[in-house]
C-alpha atoms as a PDB file:
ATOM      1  CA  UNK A   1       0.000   0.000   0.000  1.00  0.00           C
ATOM      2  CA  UNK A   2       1.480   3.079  -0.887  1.00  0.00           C
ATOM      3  CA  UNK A   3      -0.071   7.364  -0.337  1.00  0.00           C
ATOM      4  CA  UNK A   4      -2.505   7.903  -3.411  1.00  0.00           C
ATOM      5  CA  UNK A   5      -0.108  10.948  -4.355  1.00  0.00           C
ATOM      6  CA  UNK A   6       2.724   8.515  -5.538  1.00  0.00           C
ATOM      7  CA  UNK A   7       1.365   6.899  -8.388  1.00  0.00           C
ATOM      8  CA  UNK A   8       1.508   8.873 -11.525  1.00  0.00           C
ATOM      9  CA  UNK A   9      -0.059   7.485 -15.103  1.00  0.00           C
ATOM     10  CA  UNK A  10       1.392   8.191 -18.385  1.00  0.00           C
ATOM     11  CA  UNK A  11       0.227   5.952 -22.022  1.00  0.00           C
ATOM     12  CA  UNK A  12       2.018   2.928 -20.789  1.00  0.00           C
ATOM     13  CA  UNK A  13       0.287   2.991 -17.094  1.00  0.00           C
ATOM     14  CA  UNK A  14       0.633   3.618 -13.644  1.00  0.00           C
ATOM     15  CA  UNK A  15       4.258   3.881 -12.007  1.00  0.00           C
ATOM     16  CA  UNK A  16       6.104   5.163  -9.023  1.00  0.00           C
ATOM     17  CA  UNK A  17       9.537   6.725  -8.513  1.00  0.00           C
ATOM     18  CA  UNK A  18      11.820   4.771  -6.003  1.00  0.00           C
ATOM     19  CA  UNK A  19      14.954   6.064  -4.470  1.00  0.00           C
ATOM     20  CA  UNK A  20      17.257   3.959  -5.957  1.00  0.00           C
ATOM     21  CA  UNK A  21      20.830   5.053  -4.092  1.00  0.00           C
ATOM     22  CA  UNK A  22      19.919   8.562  -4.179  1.00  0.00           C
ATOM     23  CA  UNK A  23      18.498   8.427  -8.095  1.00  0.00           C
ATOM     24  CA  UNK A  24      14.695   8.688  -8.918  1.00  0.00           C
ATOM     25  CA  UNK A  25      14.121   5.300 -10.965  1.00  0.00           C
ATOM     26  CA  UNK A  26      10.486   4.841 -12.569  1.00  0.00           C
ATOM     27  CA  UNK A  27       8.870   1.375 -12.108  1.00  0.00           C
ATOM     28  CA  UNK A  28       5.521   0.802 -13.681  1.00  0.00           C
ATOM     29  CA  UNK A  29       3.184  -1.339 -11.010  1.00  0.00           C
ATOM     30  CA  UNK A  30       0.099  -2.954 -10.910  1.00  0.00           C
ATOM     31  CA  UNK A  31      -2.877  -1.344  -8.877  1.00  0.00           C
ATOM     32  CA  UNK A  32      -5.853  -2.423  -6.862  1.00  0.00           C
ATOM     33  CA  UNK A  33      -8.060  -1.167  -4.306  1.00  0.00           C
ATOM     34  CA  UNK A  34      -7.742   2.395  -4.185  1.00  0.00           C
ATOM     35  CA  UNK A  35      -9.195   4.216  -0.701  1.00  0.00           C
ATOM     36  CA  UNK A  36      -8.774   7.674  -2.020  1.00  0.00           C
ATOM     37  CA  UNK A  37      -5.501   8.494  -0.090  1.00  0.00           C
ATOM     38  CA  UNK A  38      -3.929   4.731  -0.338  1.00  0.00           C
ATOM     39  CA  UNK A  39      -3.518   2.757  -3.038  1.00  0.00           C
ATOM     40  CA  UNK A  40      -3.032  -1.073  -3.145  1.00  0.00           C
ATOM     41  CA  UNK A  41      -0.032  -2.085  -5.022  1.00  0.00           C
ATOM     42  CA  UNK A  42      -0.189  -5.909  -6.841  1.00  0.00           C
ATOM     43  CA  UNK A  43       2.945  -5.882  -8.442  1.00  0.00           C
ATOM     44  CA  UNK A  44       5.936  -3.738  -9.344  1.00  0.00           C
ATOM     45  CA  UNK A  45       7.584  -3.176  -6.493  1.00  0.00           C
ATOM     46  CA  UNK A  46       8.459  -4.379  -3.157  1.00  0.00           C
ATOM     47  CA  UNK A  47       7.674  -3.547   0.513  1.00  0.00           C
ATOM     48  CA  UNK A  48      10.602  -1.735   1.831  1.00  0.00           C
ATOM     49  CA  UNK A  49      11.085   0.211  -0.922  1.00  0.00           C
ATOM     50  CA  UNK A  50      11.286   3.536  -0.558  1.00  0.00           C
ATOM     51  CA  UNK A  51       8.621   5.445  -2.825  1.00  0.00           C
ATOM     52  CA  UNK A  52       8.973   9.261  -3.828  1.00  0.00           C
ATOM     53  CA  UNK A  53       5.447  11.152  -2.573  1.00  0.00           C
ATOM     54  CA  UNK A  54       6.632  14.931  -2.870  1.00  0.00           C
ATOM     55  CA  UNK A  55       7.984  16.197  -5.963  1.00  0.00           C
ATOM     56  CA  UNK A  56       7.375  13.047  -8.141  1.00  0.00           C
ATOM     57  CA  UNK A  57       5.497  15.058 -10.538  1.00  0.00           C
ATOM     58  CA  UNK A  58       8.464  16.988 -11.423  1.00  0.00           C
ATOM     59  CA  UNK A  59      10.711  13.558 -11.777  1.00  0.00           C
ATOM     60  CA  UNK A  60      12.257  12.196 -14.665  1.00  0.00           C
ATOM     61  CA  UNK A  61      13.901   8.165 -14.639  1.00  0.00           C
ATOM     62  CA  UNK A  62      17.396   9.076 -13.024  1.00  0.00           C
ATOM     63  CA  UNK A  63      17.254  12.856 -11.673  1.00  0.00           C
ATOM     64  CA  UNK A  64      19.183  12.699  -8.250  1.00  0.00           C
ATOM     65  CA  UNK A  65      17.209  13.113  -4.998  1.00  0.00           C
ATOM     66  CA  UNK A  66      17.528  14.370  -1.708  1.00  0.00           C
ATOM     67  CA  UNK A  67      15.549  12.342   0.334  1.00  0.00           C
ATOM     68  CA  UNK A  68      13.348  13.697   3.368  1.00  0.00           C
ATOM     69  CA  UNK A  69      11.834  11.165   6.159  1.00  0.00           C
ATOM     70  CA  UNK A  70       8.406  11.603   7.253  1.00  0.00           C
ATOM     71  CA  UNK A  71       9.546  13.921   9.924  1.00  0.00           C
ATOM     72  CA  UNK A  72      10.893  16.544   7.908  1.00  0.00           C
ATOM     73  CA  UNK A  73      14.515  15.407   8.557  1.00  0.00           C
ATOM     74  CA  UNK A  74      17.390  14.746   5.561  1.00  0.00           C
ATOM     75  CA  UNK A  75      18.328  11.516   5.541  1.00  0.00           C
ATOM     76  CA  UNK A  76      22.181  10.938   6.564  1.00  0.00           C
ATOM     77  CA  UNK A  77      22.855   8.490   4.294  1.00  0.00           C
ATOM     78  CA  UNK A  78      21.645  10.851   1.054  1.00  0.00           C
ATOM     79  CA  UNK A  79      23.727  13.553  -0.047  1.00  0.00           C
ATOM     80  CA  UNK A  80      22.079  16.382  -0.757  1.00  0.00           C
ATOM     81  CA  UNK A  81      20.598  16.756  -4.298  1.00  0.00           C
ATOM     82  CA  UNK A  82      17.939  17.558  -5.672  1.00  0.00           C
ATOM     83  CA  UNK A  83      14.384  16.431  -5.890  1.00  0.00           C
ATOM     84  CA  UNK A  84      12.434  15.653  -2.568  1.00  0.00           C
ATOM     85  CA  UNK A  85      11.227  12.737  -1.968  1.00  0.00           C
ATOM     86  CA  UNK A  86       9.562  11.033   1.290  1.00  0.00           C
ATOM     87  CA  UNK A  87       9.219   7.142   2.406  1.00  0.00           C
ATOM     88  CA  UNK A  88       5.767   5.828   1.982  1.00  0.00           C
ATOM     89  CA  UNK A  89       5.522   2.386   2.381  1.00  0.00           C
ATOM     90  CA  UNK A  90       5.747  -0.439   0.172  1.00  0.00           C
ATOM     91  CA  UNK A  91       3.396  -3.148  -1.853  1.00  0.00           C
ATOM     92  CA  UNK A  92       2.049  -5.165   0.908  1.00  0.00           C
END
């Protein structure tokens, strides 16, 4: 289940951007029940994955991002770049 506001849709479908070591990288997925703020996801990608929420609109596959946690916060481990992005969680 990931926040409503991550999945995007272009011709080909629905997909996400996941931090991939600091890098935006689109993955198409697979949808199901969708609450109006949550989304099921069937397939795509996995839970634990860390899905971009803020700022994905403005994404393209492999722009750099500097990654926020839910609090706000930078995360260490990121550099600063740019892009935002926030953890939601993963398919469940």
């Amino acid at each position: 289940v990931v926040d409503r506001a991550a999945v995007l849709v272009d011709t080909s479908g629905e997909y996400v951007y996941i931090n991939d070591n600091g890098t935006a990288k689109k993955i198409y997925i697979e949808t199901g029940i969708d609450s109006g703020d949550k989304i099921q996801v069937l397939s795509g990608i996995e839970e634990g994955m860390e899905v971009v929420i803020n700022g994905n609109s403005y994404l393209n596959d492999g722009d750099s991002l500097r990654v926020v946690t839910g609090d706000g916060e930078l995360k260490d481990s990121t550099p600063e770049l740019n892009g935002d992005m926030s953890k939601s969680e993963g398919a469940e």
